[in-house]
N, C-alpha and C. Protein backbone atom coordinates (compact mmCIF):
# COMPACT_ATOMS: atom_id res chain seq x y z
N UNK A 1 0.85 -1.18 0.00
CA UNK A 1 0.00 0.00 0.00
C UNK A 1 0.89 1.24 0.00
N UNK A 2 0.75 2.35 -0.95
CA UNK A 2 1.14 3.80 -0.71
C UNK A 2 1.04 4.27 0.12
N UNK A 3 1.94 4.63 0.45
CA UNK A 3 2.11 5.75 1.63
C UNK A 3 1.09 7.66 1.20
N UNK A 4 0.34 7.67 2.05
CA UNK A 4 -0.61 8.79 1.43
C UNK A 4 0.38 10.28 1.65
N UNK A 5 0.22 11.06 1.01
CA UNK A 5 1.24 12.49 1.86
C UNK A 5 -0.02 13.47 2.84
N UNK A 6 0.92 13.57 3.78
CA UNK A 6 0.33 14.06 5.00
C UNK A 6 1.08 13.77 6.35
N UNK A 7 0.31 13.71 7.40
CA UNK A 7 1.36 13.68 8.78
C UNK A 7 0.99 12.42 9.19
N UNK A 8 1.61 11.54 10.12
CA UNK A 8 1.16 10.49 10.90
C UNK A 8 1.86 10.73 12.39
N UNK A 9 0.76 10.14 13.08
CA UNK A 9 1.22 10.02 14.29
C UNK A 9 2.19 8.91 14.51
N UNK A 10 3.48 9.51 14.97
CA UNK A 10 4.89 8.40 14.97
C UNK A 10 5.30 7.95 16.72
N UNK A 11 4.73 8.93 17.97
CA UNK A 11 4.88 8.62 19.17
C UNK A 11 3.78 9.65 19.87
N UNK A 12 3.28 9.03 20.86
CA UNK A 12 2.33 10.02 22.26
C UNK A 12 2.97 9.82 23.18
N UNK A 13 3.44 10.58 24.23
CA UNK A 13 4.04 10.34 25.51
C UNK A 13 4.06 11.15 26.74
N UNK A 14 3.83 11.27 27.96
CA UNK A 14 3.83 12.10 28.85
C UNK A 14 4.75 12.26 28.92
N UNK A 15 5.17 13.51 29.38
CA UNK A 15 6.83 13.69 29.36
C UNK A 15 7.04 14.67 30.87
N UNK A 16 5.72 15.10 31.15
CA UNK A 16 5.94 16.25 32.72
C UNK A 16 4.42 16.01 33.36
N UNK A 17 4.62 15.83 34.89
CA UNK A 17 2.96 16.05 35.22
C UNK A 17 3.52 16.18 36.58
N UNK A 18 2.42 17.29 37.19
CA UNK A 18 2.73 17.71 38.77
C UNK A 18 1.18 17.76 39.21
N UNK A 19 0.90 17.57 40.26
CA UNK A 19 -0.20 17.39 40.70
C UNK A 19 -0.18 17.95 42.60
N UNK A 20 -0.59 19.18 42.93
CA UNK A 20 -0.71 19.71 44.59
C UNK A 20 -2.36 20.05 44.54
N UNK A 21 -2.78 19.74 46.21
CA UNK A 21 -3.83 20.10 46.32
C UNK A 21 -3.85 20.58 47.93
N UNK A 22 -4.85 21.52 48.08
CA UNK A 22 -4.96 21.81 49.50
C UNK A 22 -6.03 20.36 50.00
N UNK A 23 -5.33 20.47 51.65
CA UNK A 23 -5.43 19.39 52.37
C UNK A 23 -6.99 19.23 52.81
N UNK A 24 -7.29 20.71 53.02
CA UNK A 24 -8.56 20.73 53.59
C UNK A 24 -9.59 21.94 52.76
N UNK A 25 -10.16 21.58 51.72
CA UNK A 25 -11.33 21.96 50.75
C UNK A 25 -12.47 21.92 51.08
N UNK A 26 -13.22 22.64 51.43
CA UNK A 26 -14.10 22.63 51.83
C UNK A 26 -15.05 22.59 50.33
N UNK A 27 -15.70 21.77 50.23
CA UNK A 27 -16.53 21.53 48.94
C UNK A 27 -17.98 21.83 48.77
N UNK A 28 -18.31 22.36 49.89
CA UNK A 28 -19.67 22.72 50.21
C UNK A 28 -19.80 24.65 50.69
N UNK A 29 -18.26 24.65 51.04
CA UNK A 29 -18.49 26.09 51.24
C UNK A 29 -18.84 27.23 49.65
N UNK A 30 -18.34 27.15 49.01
CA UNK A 30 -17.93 27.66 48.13
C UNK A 30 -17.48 26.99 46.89
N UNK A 31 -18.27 27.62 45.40
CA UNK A 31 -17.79 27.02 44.08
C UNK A 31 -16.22 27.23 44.83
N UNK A 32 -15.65 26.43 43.35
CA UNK A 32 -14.07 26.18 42.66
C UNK A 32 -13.98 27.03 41.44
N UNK A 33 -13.09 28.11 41.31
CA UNK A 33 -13.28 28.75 39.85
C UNK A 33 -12.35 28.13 39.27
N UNK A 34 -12.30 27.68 37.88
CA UNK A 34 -10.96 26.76 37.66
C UNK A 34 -10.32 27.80 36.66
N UNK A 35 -9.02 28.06 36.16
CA UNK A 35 -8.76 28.19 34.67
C UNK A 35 -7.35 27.35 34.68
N UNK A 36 -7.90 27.15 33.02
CA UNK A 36 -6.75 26.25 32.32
C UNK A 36 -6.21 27.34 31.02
N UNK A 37 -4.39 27.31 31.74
CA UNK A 37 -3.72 27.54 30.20
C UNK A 37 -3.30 26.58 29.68
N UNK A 38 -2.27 27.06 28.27
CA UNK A 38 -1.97 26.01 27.64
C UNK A 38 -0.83 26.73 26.61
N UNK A 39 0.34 25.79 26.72
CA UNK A 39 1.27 26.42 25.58
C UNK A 39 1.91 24.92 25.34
N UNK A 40 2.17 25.69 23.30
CA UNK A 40 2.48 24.60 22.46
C UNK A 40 4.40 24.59 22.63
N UNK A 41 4.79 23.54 22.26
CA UNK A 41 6.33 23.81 22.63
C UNK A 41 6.72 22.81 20.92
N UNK A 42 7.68 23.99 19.84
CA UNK A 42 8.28 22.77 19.16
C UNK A 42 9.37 22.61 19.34
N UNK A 43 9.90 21.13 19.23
CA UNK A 43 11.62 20.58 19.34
C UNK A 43 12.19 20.50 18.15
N UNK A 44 13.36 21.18 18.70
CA UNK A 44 14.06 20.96 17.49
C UNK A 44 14.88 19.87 17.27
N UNK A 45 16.39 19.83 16.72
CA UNK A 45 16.67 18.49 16.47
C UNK A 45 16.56 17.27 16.09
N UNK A 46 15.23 17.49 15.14
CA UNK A 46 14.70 16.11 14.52
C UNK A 46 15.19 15.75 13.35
N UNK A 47 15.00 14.53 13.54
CA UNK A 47 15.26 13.82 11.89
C UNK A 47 14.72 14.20 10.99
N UNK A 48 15.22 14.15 9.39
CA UNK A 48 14.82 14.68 8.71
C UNK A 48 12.99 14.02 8.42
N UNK A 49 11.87 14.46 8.45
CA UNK A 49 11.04 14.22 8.23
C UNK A 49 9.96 14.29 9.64
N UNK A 50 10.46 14.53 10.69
CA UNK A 50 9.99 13.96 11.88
C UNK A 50 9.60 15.67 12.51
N UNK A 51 8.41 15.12 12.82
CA UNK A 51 8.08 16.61 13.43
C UNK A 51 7.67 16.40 14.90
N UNK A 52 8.35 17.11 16.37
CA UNK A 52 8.41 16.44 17.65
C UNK A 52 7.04 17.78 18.12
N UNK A 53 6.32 18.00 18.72
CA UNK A 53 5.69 19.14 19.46
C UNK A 53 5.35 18.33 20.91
N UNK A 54 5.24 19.74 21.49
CA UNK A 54 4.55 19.28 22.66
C UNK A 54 3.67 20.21 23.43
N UNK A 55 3.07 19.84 24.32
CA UNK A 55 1.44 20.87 24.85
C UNK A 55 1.68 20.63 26.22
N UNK A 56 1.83 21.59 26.82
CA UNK A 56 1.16 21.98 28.14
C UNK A 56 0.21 22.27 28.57
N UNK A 57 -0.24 22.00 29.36
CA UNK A 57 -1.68 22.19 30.01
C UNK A 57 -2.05 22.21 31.72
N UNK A 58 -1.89 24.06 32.03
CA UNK A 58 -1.96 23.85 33.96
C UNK A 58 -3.38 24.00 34.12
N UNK A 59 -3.63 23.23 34.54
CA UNK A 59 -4.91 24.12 35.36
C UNK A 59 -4.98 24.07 36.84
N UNK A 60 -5.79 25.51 37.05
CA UNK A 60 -5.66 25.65 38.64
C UNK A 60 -7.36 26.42 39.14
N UNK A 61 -7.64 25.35 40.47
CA UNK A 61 -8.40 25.85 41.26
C UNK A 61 -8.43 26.67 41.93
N UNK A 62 -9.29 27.63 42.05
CA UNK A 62 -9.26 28.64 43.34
C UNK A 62 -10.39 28.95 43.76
N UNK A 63 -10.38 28.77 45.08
CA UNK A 63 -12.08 29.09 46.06
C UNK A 63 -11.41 30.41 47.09
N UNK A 64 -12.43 31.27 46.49
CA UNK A 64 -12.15 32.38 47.77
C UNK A 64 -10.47 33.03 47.43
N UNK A 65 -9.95 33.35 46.31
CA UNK A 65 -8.22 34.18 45.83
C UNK A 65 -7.47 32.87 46.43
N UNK A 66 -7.61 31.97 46.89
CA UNK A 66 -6.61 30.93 47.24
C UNK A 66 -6.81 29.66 46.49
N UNK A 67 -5.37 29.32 45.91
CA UNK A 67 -5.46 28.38 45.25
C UNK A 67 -5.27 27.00 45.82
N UNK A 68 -6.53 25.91 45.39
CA UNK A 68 -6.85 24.85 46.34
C UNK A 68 -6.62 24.06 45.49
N UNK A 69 -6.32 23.81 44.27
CA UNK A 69 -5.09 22.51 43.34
C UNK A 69 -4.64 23.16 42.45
N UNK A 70 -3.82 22.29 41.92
CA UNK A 70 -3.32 22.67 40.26
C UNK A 70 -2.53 21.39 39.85
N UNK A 71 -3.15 20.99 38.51
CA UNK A 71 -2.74 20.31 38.03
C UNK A 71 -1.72 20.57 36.45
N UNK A 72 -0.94 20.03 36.32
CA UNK A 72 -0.16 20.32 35.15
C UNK A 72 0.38 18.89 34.39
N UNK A 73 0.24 18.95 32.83
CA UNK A 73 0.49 17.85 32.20
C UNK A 73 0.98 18.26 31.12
N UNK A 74 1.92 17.67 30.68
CA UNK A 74 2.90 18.11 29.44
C UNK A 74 3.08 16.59 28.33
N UNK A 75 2.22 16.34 27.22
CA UNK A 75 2.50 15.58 26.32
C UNK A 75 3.59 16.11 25.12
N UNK A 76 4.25 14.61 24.87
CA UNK A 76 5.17 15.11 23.68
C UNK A 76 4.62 14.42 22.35
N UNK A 77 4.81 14.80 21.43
CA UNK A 77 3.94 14.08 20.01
C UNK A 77 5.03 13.95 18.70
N UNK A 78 5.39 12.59 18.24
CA UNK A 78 5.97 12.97 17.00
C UNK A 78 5.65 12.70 15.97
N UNK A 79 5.68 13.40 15.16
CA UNK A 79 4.95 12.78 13.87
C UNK A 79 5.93 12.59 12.92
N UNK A 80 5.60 11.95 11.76
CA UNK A 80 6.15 11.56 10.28
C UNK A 80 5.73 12.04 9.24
N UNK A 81 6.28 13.23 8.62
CA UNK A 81 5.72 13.91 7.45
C UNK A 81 6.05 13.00 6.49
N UNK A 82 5.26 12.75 5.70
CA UNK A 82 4.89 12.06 4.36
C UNK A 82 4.91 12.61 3.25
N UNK A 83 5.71 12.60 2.14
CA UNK A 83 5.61 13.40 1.45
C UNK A 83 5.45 14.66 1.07
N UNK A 84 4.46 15.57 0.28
CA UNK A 84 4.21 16.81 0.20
C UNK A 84 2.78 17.05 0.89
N UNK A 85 2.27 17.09 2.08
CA UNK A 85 1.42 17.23 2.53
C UNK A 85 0.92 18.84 1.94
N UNK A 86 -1.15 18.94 2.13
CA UNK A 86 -1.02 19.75 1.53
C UNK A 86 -1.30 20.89 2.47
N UNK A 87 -1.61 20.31 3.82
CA UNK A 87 -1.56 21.10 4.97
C UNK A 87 0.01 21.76 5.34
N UNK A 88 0.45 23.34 5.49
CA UNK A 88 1.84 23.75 5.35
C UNK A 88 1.70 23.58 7.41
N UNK A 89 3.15 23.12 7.25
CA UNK A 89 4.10 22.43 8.20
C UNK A 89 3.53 23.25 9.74
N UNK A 90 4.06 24.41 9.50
CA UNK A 90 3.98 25.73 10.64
C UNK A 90 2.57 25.66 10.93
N UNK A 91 1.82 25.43 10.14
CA UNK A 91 -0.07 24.98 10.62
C UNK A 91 -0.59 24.21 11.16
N UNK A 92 0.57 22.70 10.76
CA UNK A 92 0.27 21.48 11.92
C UNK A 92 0.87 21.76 12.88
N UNK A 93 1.90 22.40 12.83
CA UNK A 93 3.14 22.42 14.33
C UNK A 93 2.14 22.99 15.33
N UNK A 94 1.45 24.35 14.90
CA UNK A 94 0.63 25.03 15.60
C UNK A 94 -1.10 25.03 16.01
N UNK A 95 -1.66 24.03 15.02
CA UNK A 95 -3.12 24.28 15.07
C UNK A 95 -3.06 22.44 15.49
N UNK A 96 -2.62 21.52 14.10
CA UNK A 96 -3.00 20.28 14.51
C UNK A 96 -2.19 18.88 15.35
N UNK A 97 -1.50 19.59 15.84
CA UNK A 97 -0.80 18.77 16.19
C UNK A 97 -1.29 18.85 18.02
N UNK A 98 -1.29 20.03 18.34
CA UNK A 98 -1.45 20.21 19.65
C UNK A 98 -2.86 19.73 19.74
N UNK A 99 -3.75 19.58 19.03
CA UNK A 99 -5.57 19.61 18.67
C UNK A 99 -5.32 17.46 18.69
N UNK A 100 -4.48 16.96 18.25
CA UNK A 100 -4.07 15.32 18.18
C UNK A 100 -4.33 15.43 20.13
N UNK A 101 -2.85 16.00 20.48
CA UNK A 101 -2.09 15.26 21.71
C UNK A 101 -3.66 16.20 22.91
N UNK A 102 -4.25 17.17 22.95
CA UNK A 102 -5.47 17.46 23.53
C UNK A 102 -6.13 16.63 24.32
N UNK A 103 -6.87 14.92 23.33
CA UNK A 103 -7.26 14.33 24.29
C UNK A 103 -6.67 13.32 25.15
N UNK A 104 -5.22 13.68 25.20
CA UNK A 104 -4.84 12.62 25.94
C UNK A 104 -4.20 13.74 27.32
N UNK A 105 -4.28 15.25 27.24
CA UNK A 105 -4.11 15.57 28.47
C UNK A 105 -5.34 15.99 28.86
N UNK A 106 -6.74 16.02 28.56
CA UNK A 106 -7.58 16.12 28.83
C UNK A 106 -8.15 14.85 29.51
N UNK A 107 -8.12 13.54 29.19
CA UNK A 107 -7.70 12.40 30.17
C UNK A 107 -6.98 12.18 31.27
N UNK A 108 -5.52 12.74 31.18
CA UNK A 108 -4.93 12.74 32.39
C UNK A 108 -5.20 13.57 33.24
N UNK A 109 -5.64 14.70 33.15
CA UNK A 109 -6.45 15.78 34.05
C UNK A 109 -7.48 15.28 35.03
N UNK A 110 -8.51 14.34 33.65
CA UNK A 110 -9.42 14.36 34.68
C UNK A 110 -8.99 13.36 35.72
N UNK A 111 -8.35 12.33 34.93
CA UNK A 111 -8.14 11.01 36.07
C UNK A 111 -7.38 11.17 37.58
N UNK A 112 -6.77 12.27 37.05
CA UNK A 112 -5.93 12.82 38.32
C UNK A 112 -6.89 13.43 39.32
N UNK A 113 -7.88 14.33 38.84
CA UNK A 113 -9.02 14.78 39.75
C UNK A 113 -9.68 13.85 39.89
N UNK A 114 -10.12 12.70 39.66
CA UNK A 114 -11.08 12.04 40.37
C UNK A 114 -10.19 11.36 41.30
N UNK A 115 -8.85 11.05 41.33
CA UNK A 115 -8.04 10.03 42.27
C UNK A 115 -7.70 10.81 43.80
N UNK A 116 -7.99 12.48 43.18
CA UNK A 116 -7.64 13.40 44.21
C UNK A 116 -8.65 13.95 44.92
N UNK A 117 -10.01 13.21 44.62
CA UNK A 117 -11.12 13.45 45.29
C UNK A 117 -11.93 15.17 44.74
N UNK A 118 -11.28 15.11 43.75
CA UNK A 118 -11.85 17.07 43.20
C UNK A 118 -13.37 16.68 42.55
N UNK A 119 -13.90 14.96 42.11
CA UNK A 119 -14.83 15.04 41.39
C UNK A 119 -14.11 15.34 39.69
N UNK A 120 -15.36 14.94 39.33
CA UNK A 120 -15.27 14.91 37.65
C UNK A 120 -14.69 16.25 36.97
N UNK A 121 -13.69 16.06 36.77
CA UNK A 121 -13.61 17.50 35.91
C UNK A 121 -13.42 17.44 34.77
N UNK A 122 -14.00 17.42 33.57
CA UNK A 122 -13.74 17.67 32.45
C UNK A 122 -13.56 18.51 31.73
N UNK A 123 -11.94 18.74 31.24
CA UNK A 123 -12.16 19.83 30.40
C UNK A 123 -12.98 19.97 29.11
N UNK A 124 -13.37 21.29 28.31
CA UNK A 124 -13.72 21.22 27.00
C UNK A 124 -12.92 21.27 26.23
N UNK A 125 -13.36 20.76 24.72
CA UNK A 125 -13.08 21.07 23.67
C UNK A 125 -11.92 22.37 23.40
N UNK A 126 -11.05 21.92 23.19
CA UNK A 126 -10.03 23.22 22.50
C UNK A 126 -9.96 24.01 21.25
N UNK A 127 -9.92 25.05 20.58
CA UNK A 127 -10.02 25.05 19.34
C UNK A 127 -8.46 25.71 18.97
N UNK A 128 -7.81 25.22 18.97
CA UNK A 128 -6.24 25.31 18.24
C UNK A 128 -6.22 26.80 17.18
N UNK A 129 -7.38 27.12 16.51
CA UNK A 129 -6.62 27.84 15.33
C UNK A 129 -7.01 28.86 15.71
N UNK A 130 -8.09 29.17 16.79
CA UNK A 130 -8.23 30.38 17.26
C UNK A 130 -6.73 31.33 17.67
C-alpha cells in the first residue's frame, strides 16, 4: 500500500505532570473557579522528516483568591511527514498537532481529579486555530 502524503502520528508520551492540592477543601463552602492555560512547545533536532511538538496544560483551582489545586500535564507528540502534505508544516506544528495530543491531556487531568477526590472535571473542547 502507498504511503498517502500528509502527517502520521509516529509517538504520544507524557513527558511532565505535577499534581498539589490543598489538604482541607471545603466543597460545600464555596464554588471552585478553575482556569486552564496552555502552551504549544516545538523541538528541534529532529530527523529529517519527523516533526516532535509538545502541549502543556496547567490548570488551577481557586475558592475564595486561594489556590486549592493545580494540576499540570505536558504531552510530547511525533509525527512523520509524508511526502508533500497539503496542509503547510507551521499549521500542523501550531493548530493540529497540539488539537491530536489534547485528548490525551484532557484524560490525564481528569483522572488525576477524580483520584484526588476534586470530582469529575472535564475539560472542553479546545479550538487550536483560534
Amino acid at each position: 500500500m502507498e504511503k498517502q502524503d500528509g502527517y502520521a502520528i509516529h509517538t504520544v508520551a507524557l513527558i511532565e505532570s505535577s499534581f498539589a492540592r490543598d489538604i482541607n477543601i471545603d466543597f460545600a463552602k464555596q464554588e471552585i473557579e478553575t482556569k486552564l492555560s496552555l502552551e504549544n512547545f516545538e523541538l528541534e533536532n529532529t530527523p529529517e522528516g519527523v516533526i516532535v511538538v509538545a502541549v502543556m496544560a496547567t490548570l488551577v483551582g481557586r475558592q475564595a483568591e486561594k489556590e486549592v489545586y493545580k494540576i499540570t500535564s505536558k504531552y510530547l507528540g511525533s509525527f512523520k511527514k509524508n511526502g508533500q502534505p497539503q496542509l503547510p508544516e507551521d499549521t500542523f506544528k501550531t493548530i493540529n498537532a497540539p488539537a491530536i495530543l489534547f485528548p490525551f491531556i484532557r484524560e490525564h487531568i481528569s483522572s488525576t481529579a477524580l483520584k484526588a477526590g476534586l470530582g469529575n472535571l472535564l475539560l472542553p473542547p479546545v479550538n487550536f486555530a483560534v
